[in-house]
N, C-alpha and C. Protein backbone atom coordinates (compact mmCIF):
# COMPACT_ATOMS: atom_id res chain seq x y z
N UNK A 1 39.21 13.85 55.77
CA UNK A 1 39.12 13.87 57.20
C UNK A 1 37.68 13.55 57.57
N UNK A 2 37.64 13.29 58.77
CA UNK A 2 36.18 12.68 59.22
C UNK A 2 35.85 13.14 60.65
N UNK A 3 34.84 13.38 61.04
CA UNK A 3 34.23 13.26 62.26
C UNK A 3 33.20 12.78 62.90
N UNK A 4 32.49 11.87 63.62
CA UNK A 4 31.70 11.38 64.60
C UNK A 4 31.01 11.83 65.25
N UNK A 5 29.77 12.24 65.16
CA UNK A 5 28.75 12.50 66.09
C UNK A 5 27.23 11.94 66.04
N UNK A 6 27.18 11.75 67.45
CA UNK A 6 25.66 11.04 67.28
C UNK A 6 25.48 9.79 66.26
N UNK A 7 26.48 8.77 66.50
CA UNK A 7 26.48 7.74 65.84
C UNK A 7 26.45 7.68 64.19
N UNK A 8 26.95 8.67 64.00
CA UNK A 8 27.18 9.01 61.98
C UNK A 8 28.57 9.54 61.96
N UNK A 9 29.05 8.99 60.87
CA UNK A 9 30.24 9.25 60.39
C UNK A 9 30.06 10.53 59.10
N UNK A 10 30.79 11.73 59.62
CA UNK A 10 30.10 12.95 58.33
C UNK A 10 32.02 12.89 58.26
N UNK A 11 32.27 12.82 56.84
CA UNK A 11 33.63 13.37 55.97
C UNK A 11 33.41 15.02 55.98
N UNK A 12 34.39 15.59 56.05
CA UNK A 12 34.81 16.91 56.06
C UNK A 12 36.04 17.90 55.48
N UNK A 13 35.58 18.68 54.71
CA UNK A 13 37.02 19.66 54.72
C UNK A 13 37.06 20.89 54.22
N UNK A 14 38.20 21.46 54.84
CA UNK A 14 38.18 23.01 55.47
C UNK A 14 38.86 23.66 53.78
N UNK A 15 37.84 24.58 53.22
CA UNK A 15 37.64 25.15 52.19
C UNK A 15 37.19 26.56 52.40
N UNK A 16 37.65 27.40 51.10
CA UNK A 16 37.28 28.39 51.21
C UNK A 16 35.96 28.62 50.62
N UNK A 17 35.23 28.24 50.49
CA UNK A 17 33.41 28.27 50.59
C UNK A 17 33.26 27.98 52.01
N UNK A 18 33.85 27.24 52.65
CA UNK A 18 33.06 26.70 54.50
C UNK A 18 33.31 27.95 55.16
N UNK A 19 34.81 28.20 54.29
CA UNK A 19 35.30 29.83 55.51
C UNK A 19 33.92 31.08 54.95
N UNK A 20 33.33 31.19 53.92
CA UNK A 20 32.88 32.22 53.36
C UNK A 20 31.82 32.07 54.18
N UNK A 21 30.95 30.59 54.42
CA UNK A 21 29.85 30.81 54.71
C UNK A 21 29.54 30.67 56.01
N UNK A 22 30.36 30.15 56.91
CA UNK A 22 30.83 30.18 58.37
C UNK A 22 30.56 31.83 58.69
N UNK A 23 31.39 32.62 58.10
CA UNK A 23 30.97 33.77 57.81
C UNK A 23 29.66 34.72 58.16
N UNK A 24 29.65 33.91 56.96
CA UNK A 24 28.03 34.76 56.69
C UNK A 24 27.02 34.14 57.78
N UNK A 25 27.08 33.07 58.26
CA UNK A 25 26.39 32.37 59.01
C UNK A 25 26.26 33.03 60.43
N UNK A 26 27.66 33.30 61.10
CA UNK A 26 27.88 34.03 62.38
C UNK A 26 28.47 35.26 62.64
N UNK A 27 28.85 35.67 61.60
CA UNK A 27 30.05 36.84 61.75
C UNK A 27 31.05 36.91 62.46
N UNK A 28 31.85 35.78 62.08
CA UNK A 28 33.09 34.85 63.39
C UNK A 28 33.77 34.42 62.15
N UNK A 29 34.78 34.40 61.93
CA UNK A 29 35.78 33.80 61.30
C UNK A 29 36.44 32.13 61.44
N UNK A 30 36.21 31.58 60.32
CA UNK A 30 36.11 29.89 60.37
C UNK A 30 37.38 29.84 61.29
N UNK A 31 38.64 30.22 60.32
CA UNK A 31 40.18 30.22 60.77
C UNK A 31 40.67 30.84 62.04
N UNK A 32 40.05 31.85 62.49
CA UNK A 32 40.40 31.90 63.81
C UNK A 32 39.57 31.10 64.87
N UNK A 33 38.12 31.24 64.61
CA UNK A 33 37.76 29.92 65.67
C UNK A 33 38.11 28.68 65.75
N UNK A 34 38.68 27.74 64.12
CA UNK A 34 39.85 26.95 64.85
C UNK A 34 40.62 27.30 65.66
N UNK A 35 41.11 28.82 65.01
CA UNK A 35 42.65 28.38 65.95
C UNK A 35 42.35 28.91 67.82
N UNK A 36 41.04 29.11 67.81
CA UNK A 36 40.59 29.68 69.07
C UNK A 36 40.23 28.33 69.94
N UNK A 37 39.75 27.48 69.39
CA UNK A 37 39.94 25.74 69.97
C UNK A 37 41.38 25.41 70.07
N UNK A 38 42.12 25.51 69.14
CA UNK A 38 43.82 24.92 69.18
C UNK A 38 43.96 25.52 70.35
N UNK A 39 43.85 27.00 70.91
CA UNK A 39 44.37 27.59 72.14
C UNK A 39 43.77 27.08 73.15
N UNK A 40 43.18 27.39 73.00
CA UNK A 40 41.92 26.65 74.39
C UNK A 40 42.19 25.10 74.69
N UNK A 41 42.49 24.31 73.75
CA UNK A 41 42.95 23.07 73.78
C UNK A 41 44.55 23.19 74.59
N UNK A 42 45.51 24.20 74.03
CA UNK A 42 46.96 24.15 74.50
C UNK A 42 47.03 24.68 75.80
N UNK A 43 46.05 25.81 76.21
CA UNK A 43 45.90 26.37 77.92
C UNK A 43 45.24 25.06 78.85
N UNK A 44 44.38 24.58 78.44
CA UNK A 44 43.95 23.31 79.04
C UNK A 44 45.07 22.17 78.95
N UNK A 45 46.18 22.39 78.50
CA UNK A 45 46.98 20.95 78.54
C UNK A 45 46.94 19.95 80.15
N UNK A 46 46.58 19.12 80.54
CA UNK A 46 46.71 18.73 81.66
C UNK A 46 45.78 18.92 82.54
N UNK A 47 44.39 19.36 82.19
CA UNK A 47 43.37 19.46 82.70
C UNK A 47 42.25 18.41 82.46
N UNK A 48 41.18 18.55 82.94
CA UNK A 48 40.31 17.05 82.84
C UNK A 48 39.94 17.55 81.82
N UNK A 49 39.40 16.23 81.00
CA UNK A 49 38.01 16.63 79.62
C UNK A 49 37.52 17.41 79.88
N UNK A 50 36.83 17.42 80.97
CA UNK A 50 35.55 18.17 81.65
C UNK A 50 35.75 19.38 81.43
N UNK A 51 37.08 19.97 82.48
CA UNK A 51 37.69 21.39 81.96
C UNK A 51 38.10 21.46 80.55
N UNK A 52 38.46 20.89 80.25
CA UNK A 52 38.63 21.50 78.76
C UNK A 52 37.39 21.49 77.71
N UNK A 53 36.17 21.12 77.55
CA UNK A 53 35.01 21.01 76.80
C UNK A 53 34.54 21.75 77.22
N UNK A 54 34.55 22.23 78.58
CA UNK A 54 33.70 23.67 78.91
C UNK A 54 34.35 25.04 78.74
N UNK A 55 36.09 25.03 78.74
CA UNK A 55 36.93 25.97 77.65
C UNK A 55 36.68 26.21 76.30
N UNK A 56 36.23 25.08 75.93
CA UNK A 56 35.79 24.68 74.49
C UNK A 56 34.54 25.36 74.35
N UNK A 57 33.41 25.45 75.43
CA UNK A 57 32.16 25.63 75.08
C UNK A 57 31.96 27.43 75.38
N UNK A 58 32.69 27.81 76.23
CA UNK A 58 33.07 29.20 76.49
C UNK A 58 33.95 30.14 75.37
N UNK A 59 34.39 29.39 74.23
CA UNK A 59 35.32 30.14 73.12
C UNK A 59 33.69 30.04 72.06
N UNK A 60 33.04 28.53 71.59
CA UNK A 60 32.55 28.51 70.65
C UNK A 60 31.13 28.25 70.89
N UNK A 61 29.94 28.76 71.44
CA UNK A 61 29.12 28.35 71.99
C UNK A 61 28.25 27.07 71.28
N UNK A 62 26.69 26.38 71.42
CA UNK A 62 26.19 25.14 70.49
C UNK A 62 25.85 25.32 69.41
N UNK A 63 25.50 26.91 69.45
CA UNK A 63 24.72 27.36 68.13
C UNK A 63 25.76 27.35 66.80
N UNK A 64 26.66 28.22 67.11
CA UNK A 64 27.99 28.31 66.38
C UNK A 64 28.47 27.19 66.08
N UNK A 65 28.89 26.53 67.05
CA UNK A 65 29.57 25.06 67.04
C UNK A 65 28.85 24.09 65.64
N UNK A 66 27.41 23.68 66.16
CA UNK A 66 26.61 23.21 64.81
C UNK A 66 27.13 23.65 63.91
N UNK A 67 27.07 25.04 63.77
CA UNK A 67 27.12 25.77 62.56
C UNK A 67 28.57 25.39 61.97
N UNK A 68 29.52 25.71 62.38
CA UNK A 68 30.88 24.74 62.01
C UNK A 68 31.19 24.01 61.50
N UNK A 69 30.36 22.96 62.43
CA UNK A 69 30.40 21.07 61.77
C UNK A 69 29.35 21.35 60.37
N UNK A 70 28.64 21.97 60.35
CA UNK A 70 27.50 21.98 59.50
C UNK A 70 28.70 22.27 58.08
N UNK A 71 28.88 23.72 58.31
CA UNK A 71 29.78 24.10 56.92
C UNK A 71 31.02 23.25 56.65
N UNK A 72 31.70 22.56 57.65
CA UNK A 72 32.68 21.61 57.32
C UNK A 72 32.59 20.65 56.20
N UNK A 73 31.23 19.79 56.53
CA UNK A 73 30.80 18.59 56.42
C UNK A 73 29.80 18.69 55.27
N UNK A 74 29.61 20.37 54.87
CA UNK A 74 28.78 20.40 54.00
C UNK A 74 29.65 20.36 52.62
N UNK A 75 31.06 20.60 52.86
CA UNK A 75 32.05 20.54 51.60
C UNK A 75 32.17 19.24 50.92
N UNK A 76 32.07 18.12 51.58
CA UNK A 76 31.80 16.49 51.28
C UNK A 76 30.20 16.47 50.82
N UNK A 77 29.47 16.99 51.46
CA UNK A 77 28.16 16.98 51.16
C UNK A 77 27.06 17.57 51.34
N UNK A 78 26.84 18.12 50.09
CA UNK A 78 26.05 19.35 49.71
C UNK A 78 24.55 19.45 50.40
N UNK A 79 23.89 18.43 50.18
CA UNK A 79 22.47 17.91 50.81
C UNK A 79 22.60 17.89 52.03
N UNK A 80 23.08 18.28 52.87
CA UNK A 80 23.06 17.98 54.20
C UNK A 80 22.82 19.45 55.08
N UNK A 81 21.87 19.07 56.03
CA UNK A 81 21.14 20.20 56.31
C UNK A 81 21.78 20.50 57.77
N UNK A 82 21.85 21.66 57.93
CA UNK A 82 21.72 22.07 59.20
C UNK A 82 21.30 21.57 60.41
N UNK A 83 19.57 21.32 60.45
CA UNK A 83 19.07 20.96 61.07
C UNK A 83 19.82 19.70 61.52
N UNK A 84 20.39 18.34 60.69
CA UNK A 84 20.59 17.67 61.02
C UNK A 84 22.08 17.00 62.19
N UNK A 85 23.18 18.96 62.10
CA UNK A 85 24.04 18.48 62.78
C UNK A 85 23.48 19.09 63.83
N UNK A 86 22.53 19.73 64.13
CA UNK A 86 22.43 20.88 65.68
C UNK A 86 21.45 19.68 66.22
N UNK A 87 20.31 18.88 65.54
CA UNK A 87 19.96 18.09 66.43
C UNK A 87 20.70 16.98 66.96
N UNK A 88 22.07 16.64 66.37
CA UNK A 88 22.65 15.75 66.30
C UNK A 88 23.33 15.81 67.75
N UNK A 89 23.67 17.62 67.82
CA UNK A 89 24.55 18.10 68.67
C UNK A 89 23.69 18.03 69.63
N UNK A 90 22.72 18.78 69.97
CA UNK A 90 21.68 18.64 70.72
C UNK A 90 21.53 16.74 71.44
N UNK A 91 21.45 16.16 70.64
CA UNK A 91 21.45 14.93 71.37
C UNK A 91 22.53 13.84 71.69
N UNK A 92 23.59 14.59 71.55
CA UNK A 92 24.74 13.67 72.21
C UNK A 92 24.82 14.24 73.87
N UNK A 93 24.02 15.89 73.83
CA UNK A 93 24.40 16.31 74.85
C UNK A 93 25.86 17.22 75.52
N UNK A 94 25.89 17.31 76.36
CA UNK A 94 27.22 18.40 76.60
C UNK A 94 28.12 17.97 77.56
N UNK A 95 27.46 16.64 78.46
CA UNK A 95 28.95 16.01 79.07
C UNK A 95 29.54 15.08 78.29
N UNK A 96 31.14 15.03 78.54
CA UNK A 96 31.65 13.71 77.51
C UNK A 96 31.15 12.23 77.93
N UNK A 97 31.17 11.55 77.34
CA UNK A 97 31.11 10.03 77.72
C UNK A 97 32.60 9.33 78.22
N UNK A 98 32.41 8.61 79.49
CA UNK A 98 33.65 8.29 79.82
C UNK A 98 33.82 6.65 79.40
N UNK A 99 32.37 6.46 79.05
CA UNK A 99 32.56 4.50 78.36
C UNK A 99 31.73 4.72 77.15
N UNK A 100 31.96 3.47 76.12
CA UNK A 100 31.04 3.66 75.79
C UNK A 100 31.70 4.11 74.09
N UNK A 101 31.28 4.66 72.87
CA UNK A 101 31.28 4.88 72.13
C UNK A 101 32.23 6.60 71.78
N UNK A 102 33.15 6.68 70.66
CA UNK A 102 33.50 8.12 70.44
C UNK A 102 32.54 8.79 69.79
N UNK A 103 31.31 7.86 69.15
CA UNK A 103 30.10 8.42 68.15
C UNK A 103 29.32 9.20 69.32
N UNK A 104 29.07 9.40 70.28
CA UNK A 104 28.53 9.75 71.20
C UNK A 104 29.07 11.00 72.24
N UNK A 105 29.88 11.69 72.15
CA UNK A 105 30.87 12.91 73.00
C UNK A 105 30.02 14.38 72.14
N UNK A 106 30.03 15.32 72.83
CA UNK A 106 29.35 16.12 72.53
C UNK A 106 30.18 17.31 71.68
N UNK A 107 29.35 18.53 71.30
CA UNK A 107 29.73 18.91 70.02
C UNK A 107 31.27 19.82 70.81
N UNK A 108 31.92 20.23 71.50
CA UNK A 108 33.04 20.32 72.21
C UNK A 108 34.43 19.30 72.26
N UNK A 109 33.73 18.18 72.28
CA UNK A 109 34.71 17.16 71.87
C UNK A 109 34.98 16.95 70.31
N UNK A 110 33.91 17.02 69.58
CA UNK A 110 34.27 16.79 68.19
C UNK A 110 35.10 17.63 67.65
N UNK A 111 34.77 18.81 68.19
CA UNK A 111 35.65 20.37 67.72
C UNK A 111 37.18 19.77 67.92
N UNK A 112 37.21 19.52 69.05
CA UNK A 112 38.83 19.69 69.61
C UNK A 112 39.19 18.53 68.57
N UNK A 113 38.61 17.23 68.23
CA UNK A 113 39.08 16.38 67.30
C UNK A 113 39.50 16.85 66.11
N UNK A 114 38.55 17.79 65.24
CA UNK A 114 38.97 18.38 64.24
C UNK A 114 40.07 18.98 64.28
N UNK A 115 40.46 19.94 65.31
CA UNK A 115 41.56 20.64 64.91
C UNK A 115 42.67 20.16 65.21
N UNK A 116 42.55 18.87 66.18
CA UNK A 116 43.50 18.04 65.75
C UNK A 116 44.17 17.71 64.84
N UNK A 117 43.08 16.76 64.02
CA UNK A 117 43.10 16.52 62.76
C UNK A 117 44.00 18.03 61.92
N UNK A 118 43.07 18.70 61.45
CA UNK A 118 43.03 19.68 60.95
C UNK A 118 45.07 20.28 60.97
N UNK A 119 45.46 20.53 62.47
CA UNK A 119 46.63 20.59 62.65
C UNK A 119 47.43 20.11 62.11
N UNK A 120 47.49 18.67 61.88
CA UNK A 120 48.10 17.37 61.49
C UNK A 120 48.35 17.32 59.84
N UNK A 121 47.01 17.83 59.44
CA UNK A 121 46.96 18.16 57.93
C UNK A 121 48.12 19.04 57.42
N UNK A 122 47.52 20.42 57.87
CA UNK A 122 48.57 21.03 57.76
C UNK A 122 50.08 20.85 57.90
N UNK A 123 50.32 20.30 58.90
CA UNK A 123 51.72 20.15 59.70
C UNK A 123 52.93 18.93 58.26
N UNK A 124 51.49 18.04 58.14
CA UNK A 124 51.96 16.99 56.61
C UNK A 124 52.40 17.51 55.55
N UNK A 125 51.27 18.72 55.04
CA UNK A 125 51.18 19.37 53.96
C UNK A 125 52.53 20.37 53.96
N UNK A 126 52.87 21.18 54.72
CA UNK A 126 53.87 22.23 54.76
C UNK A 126 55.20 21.35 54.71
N UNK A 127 55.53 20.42 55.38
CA UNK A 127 56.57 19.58 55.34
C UNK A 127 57.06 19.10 53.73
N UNK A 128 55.90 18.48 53.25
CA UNK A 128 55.61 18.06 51.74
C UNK A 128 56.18 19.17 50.66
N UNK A 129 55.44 20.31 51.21
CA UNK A 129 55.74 21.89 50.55
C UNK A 129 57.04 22.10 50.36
N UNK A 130 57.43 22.11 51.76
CA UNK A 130 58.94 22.75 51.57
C UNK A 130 59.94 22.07 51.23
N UNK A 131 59.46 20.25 51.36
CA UNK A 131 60.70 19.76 50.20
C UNK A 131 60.65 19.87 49.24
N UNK A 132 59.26 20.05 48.53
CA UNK A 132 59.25 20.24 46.88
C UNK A 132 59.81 21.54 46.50
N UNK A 133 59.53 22.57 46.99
CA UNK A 133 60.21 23.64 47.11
C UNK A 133 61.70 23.81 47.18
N UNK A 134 62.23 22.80 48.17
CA UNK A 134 63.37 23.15 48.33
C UNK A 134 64.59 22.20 47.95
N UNK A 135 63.48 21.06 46.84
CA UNK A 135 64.48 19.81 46.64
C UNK A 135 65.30 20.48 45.33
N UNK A 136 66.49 19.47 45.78
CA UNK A 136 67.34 20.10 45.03
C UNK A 136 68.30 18.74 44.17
N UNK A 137 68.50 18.87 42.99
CA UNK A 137 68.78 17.36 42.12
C UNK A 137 70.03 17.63 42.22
């Protein structure tokens, strides 16, 4: 899986080291603050971006948020610092872009992308599961 910010493409994925150190990082739980975006994403159905990135920014604040993308993206790659997703976040800024580039939407929008993603994964994977599970010759 992948995500976009600030004109870089960072690969990502949700492991139990990202959950440990998400953790230790905030004292917030990786797996429920996804699923605290998935909600916030499903109460906003039908609302502008606008409203919904600032739902988004009211569940997970910038500091945290960095911190997120940081441990995500640090599972693809180890060398990669902190510093580099919060300034990243820091300079896309906090309104979305309505032209213009998806490398560029702020760290609220990327979130909700992930757990998109993230959803989707799962949703593949369990399907996969339960036929192997339940195939029958």
């Amino acid at each position: 899986m992948q995500f976009k910010l600030c004109y870089k493409d960072y690969d990502f994925k949700l492991t139990w080291a990202a959950k440990r150190e998400f953790k230790r990082e905030t004292g917030r739980g990786l797996w429920s603050t996804l699923q605290g975006v998935f909600a916030v994403a499903n109460k906003n159905k039908g609302a502008s971006t606008w409203d919904l990135l600032c739902a988004i920014g009211e569940h997970i604040d910038d500091v945290d948020g960095a911190t997120l993308l940081w441990v995500l993206a640090k599972q693809c790659n180890s060398t990669l610092q902190i510093s580099e997703i919060a300034d990243a976040c820091d300079r896309v800024g906090w309104r979305p872009v309505d032209e213009g580039s998806e490398h560029a939407q702020p760290y609220t929008y990327v979130l909700y992308d992930i757990v998109l993603q993230i959803d989707k994964m799962y949703q593949e994977e369990a399907i996969k599961a339960k036929k192997d599970l339940c195939h029958q010759e």
